[in-house]
PDB file of N, CA and C in Angstrom:
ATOM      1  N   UNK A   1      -6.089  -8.171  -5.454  1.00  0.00           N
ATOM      2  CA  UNK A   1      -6.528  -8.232  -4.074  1.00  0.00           C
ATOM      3  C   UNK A   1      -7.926  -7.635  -3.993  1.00  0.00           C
ATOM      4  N   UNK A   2      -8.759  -8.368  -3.599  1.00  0.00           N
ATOM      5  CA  UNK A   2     -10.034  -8.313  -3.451  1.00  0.00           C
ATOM      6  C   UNK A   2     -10.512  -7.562  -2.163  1.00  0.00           C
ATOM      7  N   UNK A   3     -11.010  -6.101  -1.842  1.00  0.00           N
ATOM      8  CA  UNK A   3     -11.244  -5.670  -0.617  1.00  0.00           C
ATOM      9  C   UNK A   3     -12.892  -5.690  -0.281  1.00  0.00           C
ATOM     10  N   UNK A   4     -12.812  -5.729   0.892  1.00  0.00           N
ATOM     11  CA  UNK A   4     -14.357  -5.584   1.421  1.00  0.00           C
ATOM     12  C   UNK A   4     -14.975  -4.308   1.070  1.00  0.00           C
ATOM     13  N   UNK A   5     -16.164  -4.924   0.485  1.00  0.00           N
ATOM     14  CA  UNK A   5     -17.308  -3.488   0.459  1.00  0.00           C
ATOM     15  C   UNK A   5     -18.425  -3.249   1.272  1.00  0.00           C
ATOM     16  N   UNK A   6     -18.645  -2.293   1.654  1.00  0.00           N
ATOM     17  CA  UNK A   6     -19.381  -1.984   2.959  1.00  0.00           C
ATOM     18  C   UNK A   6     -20.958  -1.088   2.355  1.00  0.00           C
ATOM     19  N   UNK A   7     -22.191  -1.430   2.368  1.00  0.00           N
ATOM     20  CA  UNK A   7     -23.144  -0.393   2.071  1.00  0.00           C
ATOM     21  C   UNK A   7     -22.885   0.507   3.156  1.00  0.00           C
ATOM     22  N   UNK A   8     -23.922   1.670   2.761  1.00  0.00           N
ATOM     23  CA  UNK A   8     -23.946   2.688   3.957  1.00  0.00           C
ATOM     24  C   UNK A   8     -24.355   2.496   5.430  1.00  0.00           C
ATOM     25  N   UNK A   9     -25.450   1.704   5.539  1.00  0.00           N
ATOM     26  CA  UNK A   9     -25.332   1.093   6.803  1.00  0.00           C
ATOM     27  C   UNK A   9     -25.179  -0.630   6.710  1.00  0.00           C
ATOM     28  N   UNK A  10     -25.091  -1.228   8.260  1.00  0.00           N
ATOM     29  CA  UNK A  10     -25.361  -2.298   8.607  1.00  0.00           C
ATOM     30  C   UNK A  10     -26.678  -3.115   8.251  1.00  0.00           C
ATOM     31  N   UNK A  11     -27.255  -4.179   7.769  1.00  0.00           N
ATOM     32  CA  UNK A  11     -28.331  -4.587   7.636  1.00  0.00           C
ATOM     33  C   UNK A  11     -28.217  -5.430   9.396  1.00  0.00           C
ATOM     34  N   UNK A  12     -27.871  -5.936   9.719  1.00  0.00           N
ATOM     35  CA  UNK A  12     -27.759  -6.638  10.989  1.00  0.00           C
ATOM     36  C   UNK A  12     -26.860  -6.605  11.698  1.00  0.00           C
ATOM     37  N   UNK A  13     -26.657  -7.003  13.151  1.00  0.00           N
ATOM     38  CA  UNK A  13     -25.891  -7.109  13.794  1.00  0.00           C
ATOM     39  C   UNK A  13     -24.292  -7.919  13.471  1.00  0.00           C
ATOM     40  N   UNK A  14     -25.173  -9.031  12.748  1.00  0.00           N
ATOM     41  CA  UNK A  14     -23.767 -10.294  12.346  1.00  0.00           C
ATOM     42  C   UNK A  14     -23.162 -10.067  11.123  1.00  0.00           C
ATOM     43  N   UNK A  15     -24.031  -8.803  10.321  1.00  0.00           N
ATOM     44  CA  UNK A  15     -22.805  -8.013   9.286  1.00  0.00           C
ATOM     45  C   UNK A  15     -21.839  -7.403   9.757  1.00  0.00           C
ATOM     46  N   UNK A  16     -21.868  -6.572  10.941  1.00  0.00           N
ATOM     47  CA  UNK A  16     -21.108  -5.283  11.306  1.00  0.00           C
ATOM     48  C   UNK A  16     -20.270  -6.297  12.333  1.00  0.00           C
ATOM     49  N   UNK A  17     -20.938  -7.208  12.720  1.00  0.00           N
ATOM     50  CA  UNK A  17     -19.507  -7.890  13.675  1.00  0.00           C
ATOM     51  C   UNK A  17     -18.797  -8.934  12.630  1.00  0.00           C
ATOM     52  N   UNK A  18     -18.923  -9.382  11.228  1.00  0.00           N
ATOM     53  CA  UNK A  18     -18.561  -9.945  10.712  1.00  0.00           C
ATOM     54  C   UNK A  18     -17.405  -8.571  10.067  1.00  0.00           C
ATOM     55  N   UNK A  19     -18.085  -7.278   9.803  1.00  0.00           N
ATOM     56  CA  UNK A  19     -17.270  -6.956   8.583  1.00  0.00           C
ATOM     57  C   UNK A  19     -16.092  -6.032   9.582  1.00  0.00           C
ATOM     58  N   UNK A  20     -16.204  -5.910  10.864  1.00  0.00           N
ATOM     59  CA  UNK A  20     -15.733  -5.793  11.980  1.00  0.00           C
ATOM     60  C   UNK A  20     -14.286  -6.857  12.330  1.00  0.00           C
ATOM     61  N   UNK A  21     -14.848  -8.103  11.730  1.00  0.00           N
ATOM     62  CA  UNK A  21     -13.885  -9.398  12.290  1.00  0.00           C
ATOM     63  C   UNK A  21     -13.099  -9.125  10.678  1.00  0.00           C
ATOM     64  N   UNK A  22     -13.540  -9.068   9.807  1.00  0.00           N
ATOM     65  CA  UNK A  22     -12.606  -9.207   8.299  1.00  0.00           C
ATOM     66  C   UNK A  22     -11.958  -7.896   8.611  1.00  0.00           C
ATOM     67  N   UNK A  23     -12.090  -6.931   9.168  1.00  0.00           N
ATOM     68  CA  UNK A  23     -11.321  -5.484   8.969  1.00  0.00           C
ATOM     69  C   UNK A  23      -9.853  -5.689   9.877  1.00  0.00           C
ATOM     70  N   UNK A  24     -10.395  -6.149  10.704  1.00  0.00           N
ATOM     71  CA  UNK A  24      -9.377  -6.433  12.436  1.00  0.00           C
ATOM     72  C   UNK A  24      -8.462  -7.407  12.224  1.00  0.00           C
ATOM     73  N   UNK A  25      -9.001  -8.641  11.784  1.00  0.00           N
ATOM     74  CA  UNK A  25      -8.397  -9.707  11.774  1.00  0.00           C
ATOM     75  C   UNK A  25      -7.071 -10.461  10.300  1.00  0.00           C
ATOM     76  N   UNK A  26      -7.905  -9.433   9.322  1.00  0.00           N
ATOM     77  CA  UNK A  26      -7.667  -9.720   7.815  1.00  0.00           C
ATOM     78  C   UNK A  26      -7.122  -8.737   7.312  1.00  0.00           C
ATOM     79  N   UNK A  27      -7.085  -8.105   7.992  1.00  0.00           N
ATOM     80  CA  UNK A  27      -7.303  -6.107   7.056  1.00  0.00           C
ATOM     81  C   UNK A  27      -7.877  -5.545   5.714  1.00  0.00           C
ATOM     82  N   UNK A  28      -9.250  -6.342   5.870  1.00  0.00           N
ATOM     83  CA  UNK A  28     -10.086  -5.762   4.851  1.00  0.00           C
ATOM     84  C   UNK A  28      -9.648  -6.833   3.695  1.00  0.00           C
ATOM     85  N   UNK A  29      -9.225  -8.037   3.775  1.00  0.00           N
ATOM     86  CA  UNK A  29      -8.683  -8.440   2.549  1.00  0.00           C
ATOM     87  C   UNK A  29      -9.790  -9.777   2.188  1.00  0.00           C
ATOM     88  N   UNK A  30     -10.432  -9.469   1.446  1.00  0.00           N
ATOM     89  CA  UNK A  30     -11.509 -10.440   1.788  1.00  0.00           C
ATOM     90  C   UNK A  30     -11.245 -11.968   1.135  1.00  0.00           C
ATOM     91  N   UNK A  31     -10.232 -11.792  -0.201  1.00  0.00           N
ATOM     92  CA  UNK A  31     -10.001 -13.402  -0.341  1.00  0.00           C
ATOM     93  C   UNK A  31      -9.033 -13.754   0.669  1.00  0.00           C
ATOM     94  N   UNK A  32      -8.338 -13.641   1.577  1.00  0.00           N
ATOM     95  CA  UNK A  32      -7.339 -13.496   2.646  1.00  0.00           C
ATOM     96  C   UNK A  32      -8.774 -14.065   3.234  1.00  0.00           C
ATOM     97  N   UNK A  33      -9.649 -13.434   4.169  1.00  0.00           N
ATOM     98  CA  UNK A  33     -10.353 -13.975   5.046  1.00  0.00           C
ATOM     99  C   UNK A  33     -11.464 -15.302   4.829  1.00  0.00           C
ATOM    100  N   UNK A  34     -11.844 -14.862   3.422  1.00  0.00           N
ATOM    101  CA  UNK A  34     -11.876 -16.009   2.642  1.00  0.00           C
ATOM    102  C   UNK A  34     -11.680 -17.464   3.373  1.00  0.00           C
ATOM    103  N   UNK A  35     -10.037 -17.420   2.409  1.00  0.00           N
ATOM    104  CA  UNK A  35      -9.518 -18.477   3.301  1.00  0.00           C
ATOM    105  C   UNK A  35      -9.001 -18.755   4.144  1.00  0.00           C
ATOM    106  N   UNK A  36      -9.149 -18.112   4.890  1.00  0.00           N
ATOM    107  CA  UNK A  36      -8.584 -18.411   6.435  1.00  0.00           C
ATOM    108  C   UNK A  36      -9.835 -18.801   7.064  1.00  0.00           C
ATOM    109  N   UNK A  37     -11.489 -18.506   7.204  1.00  0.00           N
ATOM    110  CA  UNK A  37     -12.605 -19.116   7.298  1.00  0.00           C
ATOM    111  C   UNK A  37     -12.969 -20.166   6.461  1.00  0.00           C
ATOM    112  N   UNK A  38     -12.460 -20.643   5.549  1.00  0.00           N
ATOM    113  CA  UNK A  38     -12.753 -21.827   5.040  1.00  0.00           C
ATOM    114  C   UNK A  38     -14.043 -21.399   4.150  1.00  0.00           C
ATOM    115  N   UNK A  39     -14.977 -20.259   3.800  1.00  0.00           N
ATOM    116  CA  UNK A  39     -15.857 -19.554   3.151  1.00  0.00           C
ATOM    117  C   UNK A  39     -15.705 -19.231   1.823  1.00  0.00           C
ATOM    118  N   UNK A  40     -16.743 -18.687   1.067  1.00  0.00           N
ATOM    119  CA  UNK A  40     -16.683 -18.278  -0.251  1.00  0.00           C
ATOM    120  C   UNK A  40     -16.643 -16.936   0.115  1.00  0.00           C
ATOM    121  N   UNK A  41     -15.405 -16.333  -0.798  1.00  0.00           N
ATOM    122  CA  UNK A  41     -15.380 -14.518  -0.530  1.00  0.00           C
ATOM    123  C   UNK A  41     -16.620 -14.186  -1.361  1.00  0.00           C
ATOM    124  N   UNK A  42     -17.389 -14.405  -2.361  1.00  0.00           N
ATOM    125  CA  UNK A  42     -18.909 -14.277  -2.494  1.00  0.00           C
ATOM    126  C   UNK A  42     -19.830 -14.476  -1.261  1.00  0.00           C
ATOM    127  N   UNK A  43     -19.395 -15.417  -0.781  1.00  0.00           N
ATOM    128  CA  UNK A  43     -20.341 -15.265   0.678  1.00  0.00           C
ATOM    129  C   UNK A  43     -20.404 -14.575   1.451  1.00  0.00           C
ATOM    130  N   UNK A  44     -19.194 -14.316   1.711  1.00  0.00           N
ATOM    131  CA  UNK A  44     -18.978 -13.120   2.983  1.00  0.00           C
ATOM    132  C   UNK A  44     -19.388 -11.848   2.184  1.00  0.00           C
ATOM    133  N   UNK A  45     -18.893 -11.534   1.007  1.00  0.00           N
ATOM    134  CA  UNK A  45     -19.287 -10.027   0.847  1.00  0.00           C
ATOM    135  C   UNK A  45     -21.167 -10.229   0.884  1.00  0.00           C
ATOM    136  N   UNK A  46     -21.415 -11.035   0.572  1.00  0.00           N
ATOM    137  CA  UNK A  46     -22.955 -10.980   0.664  1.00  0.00           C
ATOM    138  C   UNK A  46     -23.531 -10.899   1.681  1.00  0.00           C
ATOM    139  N   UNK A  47     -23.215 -11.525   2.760  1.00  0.00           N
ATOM    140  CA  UNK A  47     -23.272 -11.747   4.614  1.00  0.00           C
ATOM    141  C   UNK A  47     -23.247 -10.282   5.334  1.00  0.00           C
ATOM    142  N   UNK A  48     -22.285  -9.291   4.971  1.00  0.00           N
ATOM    143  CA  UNK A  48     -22.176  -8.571   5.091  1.00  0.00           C
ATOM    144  C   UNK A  48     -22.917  -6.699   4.581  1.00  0.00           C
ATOM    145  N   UNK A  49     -23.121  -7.598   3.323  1.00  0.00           N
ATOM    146  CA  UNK A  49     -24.054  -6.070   2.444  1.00  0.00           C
ATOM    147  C   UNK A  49     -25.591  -6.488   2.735  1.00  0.00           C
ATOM    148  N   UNK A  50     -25.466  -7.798   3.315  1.00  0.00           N
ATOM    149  CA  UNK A  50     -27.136  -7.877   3.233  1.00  0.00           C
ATOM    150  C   UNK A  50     -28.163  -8.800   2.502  1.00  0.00           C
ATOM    151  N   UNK A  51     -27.496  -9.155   1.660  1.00  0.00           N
ATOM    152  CA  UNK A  51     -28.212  -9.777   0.600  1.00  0.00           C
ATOM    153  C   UNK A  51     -28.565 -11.185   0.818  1.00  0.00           C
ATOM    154  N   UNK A  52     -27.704 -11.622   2.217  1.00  0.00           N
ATOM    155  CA  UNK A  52     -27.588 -13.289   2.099  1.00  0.00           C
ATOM    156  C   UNK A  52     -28.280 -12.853   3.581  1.00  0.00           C
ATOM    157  N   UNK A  53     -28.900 -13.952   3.922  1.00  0.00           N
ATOM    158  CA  UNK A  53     -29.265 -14.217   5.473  1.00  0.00           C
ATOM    159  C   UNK A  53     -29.192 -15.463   5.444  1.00  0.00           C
ATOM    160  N   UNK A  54     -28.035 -15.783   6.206  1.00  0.00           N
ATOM    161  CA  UNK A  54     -27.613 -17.269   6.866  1.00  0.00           C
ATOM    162  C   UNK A  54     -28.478 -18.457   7.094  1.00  0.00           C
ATOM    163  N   UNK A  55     -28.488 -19.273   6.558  1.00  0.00           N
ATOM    164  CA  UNK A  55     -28.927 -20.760   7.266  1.00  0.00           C
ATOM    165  C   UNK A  55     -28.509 -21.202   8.648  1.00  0.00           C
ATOM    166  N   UNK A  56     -29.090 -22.600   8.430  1.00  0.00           N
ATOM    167  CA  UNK A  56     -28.281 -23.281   9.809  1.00  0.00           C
ATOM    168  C   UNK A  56     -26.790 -23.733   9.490  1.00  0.00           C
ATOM    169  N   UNK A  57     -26.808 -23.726   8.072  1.00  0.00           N
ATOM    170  CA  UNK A  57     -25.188 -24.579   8.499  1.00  0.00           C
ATOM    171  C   UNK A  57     -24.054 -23.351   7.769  1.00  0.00           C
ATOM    172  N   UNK A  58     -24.669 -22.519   7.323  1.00  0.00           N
ATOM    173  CA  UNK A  58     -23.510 -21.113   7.681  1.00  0.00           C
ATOM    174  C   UNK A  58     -23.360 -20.560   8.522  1.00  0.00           C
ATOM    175  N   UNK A  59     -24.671 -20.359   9.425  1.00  0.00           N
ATOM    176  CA  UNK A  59     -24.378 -20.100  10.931  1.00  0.00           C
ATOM    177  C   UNK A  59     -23.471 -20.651  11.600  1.00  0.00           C
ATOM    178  N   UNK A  60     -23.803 -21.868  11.305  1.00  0.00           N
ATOM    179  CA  UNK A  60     -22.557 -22.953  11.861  1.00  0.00           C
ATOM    180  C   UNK A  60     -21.007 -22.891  11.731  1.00  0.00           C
ATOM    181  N   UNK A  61     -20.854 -22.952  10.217  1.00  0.00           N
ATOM    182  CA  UNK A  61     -19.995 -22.454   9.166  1.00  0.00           C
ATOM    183  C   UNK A  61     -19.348 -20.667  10.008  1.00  0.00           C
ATOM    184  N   UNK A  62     -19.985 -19.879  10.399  1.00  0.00           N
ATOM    185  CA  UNK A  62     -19.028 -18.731  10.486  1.00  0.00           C
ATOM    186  C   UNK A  62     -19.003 -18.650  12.476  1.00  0.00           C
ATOM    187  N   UNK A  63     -19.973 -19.203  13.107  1.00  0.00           N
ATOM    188  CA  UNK A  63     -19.357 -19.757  14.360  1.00  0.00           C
ATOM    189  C   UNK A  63     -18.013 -19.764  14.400  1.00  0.00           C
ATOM    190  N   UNK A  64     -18.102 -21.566  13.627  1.00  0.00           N
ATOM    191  CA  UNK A  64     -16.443 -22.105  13.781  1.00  0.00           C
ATOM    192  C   UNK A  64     -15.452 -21.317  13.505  1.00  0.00           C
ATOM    193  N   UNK A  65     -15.942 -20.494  12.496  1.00  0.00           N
ATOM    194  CA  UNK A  65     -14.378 -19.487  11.919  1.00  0.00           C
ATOM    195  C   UNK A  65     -14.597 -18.617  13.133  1.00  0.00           C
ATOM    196  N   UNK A  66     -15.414 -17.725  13.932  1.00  0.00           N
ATOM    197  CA  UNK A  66     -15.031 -16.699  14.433  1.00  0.00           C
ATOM    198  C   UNK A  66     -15.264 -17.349  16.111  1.00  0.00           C
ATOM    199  N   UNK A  67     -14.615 -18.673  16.383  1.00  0.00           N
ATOM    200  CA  UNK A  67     -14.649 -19.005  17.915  1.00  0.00           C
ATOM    201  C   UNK A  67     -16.264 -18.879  18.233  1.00  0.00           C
ATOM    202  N   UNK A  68     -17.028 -18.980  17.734  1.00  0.00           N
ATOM    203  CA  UNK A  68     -18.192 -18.235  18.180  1.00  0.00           C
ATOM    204  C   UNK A  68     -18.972 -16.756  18.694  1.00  0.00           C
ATOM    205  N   UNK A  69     -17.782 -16.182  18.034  1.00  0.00           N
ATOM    206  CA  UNK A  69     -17.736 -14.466  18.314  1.00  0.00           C
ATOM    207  C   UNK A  69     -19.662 -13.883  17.608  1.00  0.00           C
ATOM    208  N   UNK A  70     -19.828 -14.808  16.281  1.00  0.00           N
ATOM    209  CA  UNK A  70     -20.927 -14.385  15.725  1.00  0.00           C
ATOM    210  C   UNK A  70     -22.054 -15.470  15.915  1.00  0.00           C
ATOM    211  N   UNK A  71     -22.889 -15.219  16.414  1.00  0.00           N
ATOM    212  CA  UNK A  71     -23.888 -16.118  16.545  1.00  0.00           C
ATOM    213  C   UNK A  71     -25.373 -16.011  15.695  1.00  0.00           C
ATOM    214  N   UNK A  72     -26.191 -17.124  15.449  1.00  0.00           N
ATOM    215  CA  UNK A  72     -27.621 -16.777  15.205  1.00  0.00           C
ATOM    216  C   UNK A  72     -28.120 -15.411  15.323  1.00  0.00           C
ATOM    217  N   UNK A  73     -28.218 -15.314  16.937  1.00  0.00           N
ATOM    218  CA  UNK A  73     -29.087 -14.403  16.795  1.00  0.00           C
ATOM    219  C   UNK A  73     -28.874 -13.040  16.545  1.00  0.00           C
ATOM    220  N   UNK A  74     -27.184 -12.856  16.342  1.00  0.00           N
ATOM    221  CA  UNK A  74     -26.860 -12.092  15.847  1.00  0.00           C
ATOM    222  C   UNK A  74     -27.052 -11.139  14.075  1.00  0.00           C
ATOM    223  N   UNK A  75     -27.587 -12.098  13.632  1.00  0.00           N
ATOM    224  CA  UNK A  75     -28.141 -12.133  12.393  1.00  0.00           C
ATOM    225  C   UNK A  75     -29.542 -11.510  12.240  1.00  0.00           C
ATOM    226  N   UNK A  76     -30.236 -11.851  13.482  1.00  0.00           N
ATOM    227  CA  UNK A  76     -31.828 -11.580  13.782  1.00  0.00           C
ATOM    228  C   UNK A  76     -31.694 -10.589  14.268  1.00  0.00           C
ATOM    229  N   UNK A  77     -30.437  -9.413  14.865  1.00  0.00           N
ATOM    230  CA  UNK A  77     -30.326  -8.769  15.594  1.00  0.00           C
ATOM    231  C   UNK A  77     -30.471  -7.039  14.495  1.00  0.00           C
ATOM    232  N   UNK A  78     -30.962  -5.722  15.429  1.00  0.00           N
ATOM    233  CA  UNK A  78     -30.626  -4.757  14.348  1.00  0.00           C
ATOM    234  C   UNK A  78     -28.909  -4.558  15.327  1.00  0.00           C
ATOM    235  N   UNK A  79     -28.575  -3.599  13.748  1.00  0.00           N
ATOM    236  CA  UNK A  79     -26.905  -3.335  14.261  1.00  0.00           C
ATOM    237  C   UNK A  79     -27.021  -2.238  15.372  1.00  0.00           C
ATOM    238  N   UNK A  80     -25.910  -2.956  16.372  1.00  0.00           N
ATOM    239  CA  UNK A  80     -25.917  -1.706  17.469  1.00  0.00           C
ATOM    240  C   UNK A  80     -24.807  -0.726  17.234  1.00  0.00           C
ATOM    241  N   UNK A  81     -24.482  -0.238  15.943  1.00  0.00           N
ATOM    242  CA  UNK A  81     -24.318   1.132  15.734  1.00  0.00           C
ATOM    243  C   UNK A  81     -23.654   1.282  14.296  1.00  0.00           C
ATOM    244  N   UNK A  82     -22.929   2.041  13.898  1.00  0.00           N
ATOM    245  CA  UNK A  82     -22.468   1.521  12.338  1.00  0.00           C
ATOM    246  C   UNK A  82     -21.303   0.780  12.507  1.00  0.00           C
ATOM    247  N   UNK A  83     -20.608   0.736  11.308  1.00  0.00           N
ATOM    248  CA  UNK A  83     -19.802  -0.580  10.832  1.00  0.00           C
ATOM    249  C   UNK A  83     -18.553  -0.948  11.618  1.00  0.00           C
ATOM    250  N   UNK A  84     -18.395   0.726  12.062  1.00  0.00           N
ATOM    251  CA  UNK A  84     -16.856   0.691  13.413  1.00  0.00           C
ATOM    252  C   UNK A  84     -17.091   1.344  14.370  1.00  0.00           C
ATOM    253  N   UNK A  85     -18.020   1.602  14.735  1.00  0.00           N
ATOM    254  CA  UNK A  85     -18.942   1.823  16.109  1.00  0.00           C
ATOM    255  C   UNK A  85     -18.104   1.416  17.212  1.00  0.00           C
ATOM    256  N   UNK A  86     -17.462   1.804  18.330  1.00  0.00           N
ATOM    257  CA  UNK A  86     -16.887   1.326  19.314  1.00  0.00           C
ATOM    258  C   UNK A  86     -18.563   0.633  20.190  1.00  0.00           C
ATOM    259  N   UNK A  87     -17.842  -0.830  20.242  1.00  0.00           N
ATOM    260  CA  UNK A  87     -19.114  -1.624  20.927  1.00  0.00           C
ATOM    261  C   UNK A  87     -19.476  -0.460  22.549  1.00  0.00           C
ATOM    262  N   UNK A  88     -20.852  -0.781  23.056  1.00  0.00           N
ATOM    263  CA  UNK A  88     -21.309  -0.503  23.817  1.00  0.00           C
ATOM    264  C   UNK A  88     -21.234  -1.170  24.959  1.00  0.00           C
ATOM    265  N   UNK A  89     -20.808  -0.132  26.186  1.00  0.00           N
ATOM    266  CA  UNK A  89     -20.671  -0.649  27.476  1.00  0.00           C
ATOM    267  C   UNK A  89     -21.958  -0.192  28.563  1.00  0.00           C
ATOM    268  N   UNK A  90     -22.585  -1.667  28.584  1.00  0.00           N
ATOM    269  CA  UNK A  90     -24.056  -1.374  29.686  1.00  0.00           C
ATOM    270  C   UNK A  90     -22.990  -1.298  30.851  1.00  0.00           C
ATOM    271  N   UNK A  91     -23.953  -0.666  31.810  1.00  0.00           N
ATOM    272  CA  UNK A  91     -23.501  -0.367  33.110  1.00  0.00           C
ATOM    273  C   UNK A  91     -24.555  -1.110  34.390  1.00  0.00           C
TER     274      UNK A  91
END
């Protein structure tokens, strides 16, 4: 069983809500989320540590898996806080 690895921080926004969606949804099991996104578990751990920055048609590609929870510009985004950060409520 293959688990997610996390650097010390977030490189972007659409890592920490990606490695956010594999923790919640998968429980950290990354060939599990793997395939249940239809993805390469090389991809995702890369998506996530940083190393990969998305195209158009993985953008596309992790849309569809996450309802559209992760978007573009989420990728372009810095992370709004670390990896389990309770999201932020504007007022």
């Amino acid at each position: 069983m293959k688990k997610l690895h996390l650097p010390a921080l977030p490189k972007n926004e659409g890592a920490r809500l990606l490695a956010r969606r594999i923790q919640s949804a998968y429980k950290g099991k990354l060939l599990f989320a793997a395939h249940c996104m239809q993805l390469s578990a090389i991809q995702l751990q890369c998506l996530v540590d940083g190393s990969l920055i998305p195209g158009e048609e993985l953008v596309r590609d992790i849309a569809r898996a996450t309802r559209d929870g992760i978007s573009r510009a989420d990728w372009r985004s810095p992370p709004a806080g670390g990896w389990f950060d309770a999201d932020r409520v504007v007022a």
